[in-house]
N, C-alpha and C. Protein backbone atom coordinates (compact mmCIF):
# COMPACT_ATOMS: atom_id res chain seq x y z
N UNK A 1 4.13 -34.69 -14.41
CA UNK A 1 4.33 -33.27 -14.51
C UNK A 1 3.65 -32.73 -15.77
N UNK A 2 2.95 -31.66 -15.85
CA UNK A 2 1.92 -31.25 -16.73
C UNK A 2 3.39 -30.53 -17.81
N UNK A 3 3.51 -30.95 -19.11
CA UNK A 3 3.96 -30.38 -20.32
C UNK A 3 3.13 -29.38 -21.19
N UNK A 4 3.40 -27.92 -21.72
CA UNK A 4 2.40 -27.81 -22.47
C UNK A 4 2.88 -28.40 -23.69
N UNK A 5 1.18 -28.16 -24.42
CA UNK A 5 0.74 -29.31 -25.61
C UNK A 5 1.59 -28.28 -26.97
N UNK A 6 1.24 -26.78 -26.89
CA UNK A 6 1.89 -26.74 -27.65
C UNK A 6 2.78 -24.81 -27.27
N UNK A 7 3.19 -23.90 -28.44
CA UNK A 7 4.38 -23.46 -27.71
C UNK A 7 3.27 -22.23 -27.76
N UNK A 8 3.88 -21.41 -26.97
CA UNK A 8 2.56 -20.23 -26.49
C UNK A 8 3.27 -19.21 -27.21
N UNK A 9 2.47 -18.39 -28.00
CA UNK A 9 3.05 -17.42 -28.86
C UNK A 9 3.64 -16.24 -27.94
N UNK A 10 4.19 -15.31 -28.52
CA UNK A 10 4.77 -14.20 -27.83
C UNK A 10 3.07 -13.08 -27.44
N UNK A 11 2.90 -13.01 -28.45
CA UNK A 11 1.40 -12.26 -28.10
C UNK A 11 0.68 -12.48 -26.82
N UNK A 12 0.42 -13.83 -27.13
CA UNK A 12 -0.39 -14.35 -25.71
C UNK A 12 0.27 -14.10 -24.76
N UNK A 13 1.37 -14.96 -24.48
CA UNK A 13 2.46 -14.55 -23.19
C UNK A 13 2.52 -13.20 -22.94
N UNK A 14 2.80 -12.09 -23.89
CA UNK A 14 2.85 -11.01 -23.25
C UNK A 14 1.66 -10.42 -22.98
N UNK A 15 0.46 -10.66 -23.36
CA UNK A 15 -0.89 -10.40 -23.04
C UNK A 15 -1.25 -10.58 -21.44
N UNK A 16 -0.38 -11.82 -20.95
CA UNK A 16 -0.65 -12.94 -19.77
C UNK A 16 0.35 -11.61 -18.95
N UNK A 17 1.37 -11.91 -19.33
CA UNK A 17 2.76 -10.47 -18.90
C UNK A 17 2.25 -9.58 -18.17
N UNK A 18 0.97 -9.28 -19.30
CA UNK A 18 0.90 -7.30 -19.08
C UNK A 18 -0.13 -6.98 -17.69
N UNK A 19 -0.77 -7.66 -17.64
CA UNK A 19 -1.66 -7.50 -16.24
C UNK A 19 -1.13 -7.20 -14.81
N UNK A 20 0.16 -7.15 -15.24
CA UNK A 20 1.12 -6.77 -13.61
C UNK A 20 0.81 -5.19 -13.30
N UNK A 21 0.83 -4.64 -15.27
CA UNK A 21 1.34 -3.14 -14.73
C UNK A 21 -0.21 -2.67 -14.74
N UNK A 22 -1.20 -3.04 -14.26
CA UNK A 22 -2.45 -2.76 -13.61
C UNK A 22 -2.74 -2.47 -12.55
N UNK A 23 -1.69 -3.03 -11.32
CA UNK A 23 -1.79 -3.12 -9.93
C UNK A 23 -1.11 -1.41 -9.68
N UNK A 24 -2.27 -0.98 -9.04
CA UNK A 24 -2.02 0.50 -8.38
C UNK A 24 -1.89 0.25 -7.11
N UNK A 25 -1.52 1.90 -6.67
CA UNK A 25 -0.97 2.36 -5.12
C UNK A 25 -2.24 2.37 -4.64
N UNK A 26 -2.91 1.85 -3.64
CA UNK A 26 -3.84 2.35 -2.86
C UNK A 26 -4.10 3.82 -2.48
N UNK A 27 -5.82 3.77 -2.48
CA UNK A 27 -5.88 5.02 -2.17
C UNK A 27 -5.36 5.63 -0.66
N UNK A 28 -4.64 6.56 -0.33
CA UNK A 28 -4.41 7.59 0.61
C UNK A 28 -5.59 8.36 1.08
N UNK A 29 -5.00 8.99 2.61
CA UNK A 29 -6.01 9.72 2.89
C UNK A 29 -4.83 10.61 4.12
N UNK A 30 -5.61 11.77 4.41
CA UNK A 30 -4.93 12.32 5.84
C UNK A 30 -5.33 11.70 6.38
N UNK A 31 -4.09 11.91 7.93
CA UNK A 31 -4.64 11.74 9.24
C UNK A 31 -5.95 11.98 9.80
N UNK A 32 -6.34 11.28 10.69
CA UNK A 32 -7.78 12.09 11.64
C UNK A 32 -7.46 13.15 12.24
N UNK A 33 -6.26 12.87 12.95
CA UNK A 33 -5.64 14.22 13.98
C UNK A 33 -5.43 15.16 13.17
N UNK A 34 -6.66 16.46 13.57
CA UNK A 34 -6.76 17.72 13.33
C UNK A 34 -5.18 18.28 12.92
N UNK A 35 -4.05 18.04 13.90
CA UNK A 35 -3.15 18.79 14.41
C UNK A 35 -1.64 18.03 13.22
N UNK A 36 -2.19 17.06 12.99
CA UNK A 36 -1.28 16.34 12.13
C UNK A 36 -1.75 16.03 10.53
N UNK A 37 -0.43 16.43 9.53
CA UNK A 37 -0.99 16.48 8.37
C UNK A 37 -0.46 15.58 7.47
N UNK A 38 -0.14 14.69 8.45
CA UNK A 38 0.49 13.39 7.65
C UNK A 38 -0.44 12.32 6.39
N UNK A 39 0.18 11.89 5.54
CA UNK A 39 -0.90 10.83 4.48
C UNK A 39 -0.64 9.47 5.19
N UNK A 40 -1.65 9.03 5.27
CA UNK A 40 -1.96 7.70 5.80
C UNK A 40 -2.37 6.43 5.05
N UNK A 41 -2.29 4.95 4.82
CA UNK A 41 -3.28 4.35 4.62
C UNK A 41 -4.77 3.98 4.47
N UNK A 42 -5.19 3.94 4.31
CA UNK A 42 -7.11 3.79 4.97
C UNK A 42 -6.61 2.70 5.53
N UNK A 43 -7.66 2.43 6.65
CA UNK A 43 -7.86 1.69 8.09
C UNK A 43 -6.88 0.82 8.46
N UNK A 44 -5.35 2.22 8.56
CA UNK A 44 -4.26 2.30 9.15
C UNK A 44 -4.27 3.18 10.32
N UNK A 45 -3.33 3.06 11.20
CA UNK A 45 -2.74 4.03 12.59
C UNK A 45 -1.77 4.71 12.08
N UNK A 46 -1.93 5.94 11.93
CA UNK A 46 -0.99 6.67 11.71
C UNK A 46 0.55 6.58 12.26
N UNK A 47 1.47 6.49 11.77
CA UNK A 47 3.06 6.51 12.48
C UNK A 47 3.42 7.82 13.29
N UNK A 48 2.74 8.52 12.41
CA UNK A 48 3.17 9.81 13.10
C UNK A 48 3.02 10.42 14.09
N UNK A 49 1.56 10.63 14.08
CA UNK A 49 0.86 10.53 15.81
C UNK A 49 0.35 9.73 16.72
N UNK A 50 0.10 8.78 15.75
CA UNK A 50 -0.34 7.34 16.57
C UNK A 50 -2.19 7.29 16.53
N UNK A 51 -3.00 8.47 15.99
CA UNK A 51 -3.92 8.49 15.57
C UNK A 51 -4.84 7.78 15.12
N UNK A 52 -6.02 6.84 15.25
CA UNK A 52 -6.96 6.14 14.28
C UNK A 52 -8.20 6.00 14.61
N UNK A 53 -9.17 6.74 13.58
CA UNK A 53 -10.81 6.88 13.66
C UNK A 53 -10.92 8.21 14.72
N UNK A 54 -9.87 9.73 15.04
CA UNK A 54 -10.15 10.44 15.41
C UNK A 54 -9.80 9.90 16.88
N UNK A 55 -8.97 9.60 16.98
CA UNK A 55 -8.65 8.92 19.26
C UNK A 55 -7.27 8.40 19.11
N UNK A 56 -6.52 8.39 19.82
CA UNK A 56 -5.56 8.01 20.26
C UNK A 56 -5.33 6.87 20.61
N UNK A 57 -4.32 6.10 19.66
CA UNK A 57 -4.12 4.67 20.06
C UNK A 57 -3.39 3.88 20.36
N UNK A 58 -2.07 4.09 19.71
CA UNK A 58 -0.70 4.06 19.92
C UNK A 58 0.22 5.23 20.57
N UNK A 59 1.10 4.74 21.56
CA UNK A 59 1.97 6.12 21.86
C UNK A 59 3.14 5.82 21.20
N UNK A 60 3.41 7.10 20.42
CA UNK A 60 4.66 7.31 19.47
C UNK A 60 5.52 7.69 19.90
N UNK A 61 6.56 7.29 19.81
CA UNK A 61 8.29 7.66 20.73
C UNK A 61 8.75 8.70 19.45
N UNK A 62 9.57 9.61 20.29
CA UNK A 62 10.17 10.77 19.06
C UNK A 62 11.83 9.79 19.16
N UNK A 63 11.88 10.12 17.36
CA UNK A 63 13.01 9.62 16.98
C UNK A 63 14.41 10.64 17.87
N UNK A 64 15.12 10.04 17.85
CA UNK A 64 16.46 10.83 18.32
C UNK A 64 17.23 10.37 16.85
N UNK A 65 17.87 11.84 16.76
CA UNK A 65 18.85 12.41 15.80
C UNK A 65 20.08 12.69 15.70
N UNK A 66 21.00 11.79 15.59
CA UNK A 66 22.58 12.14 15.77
C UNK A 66 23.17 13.08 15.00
């Protein structure tokens, strides 16, 4: 089992740490569907209308509401 050789300062470690808070949200985009103004993924299907690359691809069931 690999031991380290010797003790890793706080600096370094948190240097090693800090590169997490780099990771961003992907960019967004609207829908294709004219008619829908939902934010989407990029080269995602929309949930909302079922929309992707401007055509219809999925059929979306409407939620029911108690």
């Amino acid at each position: 089992m690999a031991v380290p050789k010797k003790k890793v300062s706080k600096a370094r470690r948190d240097k090693r740490r800090s590169n997490n808070s780099k990771l961003s949200m992907p960019g967004m985009s609207k829908c294709s569907n004219p008619a829908c103004d939902a934010i989407v993924k990029p080269h995602c299907v929309c949930k909302v209308c079922g929309f992707y690359n401007g055509k219809k691809v999925i059929e979306v069931k409407a939620d029911k509401k108690a």
